[in-house]
Protein backbone atom coordinates (compact mmCIF):
# COMPACT_ATOMS: atom_id res chain seq x y z
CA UNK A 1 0.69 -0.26 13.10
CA UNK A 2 0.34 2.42 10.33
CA UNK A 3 1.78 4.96 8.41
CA UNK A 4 0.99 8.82 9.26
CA UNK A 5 1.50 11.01 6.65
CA UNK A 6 -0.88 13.67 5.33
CA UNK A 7 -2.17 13.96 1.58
CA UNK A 8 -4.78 15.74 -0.13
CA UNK A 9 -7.27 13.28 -2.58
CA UNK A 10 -9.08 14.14 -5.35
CA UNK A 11 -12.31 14.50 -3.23
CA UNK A 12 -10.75 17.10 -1.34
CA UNK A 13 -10.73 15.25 1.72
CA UNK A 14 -7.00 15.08 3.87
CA UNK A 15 -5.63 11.06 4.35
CA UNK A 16 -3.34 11.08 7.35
CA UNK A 17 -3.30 7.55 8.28
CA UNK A 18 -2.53 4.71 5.53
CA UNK A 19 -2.87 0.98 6.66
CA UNK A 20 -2.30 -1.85 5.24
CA UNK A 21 -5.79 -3.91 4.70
CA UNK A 22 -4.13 -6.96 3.23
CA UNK A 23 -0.94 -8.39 3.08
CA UNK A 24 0.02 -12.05 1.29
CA UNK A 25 3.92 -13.22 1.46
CA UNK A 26 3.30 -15.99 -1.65
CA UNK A 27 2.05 -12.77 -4.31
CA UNK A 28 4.07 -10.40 -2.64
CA UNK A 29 1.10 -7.70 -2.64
CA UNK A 30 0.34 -4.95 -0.14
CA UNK A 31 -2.63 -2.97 0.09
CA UNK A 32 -2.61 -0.01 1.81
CA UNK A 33 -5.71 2.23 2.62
CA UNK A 34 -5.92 5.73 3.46
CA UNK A 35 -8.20 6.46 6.08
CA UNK A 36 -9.00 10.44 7.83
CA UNK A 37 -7.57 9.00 10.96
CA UNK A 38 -6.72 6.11 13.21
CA UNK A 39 -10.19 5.23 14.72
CA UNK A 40 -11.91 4.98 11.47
CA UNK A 41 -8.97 2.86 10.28
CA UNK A 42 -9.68 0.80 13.32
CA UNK A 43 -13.27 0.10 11.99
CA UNK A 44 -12.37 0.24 8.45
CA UNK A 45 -14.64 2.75 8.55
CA UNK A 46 -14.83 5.71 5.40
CA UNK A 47 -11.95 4.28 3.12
CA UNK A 48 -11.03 7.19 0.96
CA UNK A 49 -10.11 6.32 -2.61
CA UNK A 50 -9.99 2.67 -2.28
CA UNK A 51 -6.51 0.90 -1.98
CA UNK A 52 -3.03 1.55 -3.41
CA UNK A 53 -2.15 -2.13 -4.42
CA UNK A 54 2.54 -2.43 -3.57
CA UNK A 55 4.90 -4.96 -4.34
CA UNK A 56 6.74 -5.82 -1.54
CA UNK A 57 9.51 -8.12 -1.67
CA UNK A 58 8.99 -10.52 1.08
CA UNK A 59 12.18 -12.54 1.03
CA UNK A 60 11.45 -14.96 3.58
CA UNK A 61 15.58 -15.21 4.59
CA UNK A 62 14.91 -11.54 5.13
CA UNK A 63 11.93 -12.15 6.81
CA UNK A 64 13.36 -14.24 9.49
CA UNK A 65 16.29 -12.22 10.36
CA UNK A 66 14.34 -9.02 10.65
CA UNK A 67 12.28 -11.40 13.12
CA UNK A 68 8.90 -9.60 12.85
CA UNK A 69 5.90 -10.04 11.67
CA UNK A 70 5.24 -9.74 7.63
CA UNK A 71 2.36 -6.76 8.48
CA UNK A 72 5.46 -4.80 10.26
CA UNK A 73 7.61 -5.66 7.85
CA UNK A 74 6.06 -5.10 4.62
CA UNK A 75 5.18 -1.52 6.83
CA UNK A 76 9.22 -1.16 7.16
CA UNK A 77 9.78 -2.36 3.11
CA UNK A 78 7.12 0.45 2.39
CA UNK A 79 9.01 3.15 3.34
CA UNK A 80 12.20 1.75 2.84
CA UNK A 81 12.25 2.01 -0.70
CA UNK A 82 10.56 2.81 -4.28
CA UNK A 83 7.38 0.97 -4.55
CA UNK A 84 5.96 -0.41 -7.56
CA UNK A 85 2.35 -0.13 -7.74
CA UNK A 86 -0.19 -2.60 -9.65
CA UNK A 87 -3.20 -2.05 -10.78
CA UNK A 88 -5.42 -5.50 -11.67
CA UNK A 89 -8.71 -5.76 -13.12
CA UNK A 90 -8.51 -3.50 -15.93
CA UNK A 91 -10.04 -2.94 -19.44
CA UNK A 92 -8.62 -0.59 -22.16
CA UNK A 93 -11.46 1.61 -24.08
CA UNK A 94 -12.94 -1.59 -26.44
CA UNK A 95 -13.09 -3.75 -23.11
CA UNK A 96 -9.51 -5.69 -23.81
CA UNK A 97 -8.35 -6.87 -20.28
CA UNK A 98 -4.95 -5.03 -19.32
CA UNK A 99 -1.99 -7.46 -18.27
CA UNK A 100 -1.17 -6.42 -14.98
CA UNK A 101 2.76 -6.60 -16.24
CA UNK A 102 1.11 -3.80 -18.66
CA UNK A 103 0.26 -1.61 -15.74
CA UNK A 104 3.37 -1.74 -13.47
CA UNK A 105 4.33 1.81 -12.62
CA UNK A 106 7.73 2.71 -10.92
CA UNK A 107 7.47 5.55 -8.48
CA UNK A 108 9.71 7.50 -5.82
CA UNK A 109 8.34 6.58 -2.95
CA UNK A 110 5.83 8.95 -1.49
CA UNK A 111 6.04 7.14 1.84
CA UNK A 112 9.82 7.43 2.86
CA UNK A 113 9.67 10.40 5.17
CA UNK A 114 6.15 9.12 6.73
CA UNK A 115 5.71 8.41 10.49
CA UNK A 116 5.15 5.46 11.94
CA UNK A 117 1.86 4.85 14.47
């Protein structure tokens, strides 16, 4: 499963298929990928841009009454509403490490009207 849904990245190059290459219920982090298309998604081939890194709340009641898998599910929580995207890792100009709290960033969510594939 994937998301279809065509953007333009800095490089120039179109994204039309977004995947998610990692998913993990106990941090509640999604990454999701673009990729040009499905087959090089398949081989995790030509990852444009790296990863978007999304909170998804993965409420494990929730979870069980959807009765799906968390990749499907965190796929459905993606485009169901705004996403809050993290960025970890980072240093500020005289090499300070950035909190992630310091980095959170709440967005509309660029994936609502996306297709699923």
């Amino acid at each position: 499963m994937a998301l279809k849904k065509q953007k333009i990245l800095s490089n120039g190059i179109t994204a039309s298929y977004w995947k998610i290459i990692n998913c993990d219920v106990t941090t509640n982090k999604v990454l999701i990928a673009p990729f040009i298309d499905k087959e090089h998604a398949v081989n995790r081939q030509n990852m444009l841009e790296g990863r978007t890194g999304i909170k998804v709340d993965f409420d494990l009641t929730e979870l069980e009454k959807a009765d799906m898998n968390a990749i499907k599910f965190a796929y459905q929580k993606i485009k169901e509403s705004n996403m809050t995207e993290f960025v970890e890792g980072l240093s500020d100009e005289v090499g300070n490490q950035i909190l992630e709290k310091d980095f959170i960033v709440e967005e509309t969510n660029w994936f609502a009207d996306s297709e699923d594939c």
